[in-house]
Protein backbone atom coordinates (compact mmCIF):
# COMPACT_ATOMS: atom_id res chain seq x y z
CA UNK A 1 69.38 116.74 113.85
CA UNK A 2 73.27 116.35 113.16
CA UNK A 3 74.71 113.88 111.01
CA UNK A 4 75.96 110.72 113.00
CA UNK A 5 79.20 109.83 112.65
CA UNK A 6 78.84 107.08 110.07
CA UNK A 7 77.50 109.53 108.10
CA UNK A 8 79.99 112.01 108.64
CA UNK A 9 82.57 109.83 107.42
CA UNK A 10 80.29 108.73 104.18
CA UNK A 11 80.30 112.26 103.43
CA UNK A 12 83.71 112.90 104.03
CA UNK A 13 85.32 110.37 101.27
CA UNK A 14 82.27 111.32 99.31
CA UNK A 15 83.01 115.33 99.64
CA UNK A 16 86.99 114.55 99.27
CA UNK A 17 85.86 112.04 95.91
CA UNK A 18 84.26 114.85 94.40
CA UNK A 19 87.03 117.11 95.03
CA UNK A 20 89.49 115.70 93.57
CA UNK A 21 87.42 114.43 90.30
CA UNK A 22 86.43 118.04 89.72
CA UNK A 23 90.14 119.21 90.70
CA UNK A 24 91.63 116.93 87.69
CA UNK A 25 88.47 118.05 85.44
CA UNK A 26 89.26 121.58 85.34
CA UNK A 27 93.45 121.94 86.24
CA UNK A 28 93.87 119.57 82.94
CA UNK A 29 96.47 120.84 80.78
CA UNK A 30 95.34 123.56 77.62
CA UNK A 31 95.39 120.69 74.24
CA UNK A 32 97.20 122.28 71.37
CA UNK A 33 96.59 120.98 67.91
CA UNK A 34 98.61 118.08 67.24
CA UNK A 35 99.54 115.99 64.32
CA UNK A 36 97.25 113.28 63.07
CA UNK A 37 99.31 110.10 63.71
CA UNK A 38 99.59 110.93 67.55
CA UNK A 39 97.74 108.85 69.90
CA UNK A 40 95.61 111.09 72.34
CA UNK A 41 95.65 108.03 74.88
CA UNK A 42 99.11 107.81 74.78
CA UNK A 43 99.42 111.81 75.26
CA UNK A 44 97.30 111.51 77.98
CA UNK A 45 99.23 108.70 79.61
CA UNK A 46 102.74 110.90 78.89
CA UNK A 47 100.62 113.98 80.84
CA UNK A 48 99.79 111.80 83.73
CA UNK A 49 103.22 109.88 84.24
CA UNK A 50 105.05 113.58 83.95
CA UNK A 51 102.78 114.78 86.67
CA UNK A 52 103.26 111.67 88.91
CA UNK A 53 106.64 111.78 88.42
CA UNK A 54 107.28 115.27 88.36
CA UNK A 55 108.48 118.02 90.97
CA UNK A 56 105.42 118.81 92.70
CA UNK A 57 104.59 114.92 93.76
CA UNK A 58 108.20 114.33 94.36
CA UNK A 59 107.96 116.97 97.18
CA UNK A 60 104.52 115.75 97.95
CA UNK A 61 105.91 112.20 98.19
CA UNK A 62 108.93 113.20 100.52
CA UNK A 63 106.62 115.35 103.05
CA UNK A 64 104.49 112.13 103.26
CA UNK A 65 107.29 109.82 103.72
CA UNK A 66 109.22 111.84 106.41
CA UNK A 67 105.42 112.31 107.98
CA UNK A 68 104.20 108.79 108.55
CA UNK A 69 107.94 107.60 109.36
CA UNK A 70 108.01 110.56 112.01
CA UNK A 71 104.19 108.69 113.53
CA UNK A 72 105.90 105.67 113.66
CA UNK A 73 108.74 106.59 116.05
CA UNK A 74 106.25 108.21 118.72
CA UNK A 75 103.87 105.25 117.93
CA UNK A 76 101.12 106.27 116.60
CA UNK A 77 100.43 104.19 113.59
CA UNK A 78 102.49 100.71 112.89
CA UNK A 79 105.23 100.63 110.96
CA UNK A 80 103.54 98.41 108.76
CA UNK A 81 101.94 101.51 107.20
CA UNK A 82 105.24 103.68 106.33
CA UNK A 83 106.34 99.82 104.60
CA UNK A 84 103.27 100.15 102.39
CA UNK A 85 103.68 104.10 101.68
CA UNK A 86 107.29 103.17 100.81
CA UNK A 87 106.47 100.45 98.47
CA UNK A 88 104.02 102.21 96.59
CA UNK A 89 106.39 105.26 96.31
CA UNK A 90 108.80 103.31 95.02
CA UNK A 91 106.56 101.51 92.87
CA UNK A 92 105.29 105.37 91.44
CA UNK A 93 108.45 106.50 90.50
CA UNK A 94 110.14 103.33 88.82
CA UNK A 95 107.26 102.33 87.00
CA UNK A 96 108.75 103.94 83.91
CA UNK A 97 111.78 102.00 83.87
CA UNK A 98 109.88 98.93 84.67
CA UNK A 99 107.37 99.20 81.74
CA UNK A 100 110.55 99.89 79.76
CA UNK A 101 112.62 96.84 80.72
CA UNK A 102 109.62 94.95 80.10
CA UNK A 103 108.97 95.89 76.50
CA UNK A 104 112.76 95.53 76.01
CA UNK A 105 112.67 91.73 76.64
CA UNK A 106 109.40 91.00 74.64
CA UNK A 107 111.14 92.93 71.67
């Protein structure tokens, strides 16, 4: 007896979930000793935004991009979608300078 296809699905996200939490559990970056007055959440948050923002997911980013724009012109998904993928790209990659033009005007 075959899983039905609700179930596939369930254990699709589930399968891809647990992927991707063990992926970032073991490709984590080697810790070095590091001074005492460094903050480990804010080297943690440095390691994340340098991966977000970094070569790999800017490729990543662009192949996505040109790939849901290119479904859109033979009409396959709405061009509501690439809107949202573009916002949230955009939203990735200048959420640096936005956190820092926010801290300059509460200074």
């Amino acid at each position: 007896m075959g899983l039905q296809k609700y179930d596939q699905k369930e254990y699709r996200f589930f399968s891809t979930m647990l992927f991707l939490a063990l992926f970032f559990l073991f490709v984590s970056d080697i810790s070095f000793a590091q001074a005492t007055d460094t903050n480990p959440f804010e080297n943690a948050a440095t390691g994340v935004l340098d991966w977000f923002t970094g070569p790999i997911l800017t490729t990543i980013a662009t192949i996505a991009l040109t790939f849901v724009f290119m479904l859109c012109l033979f009409n396959v998904v709405s061009w509501r979608w690439f809107a949202l993928i573009v916002i949230g790209t955009v939203g990735m990659f200048a959420a640096p300078n936005l956190v820092t033009t926010m801290q300059a005007f509460n200074s």
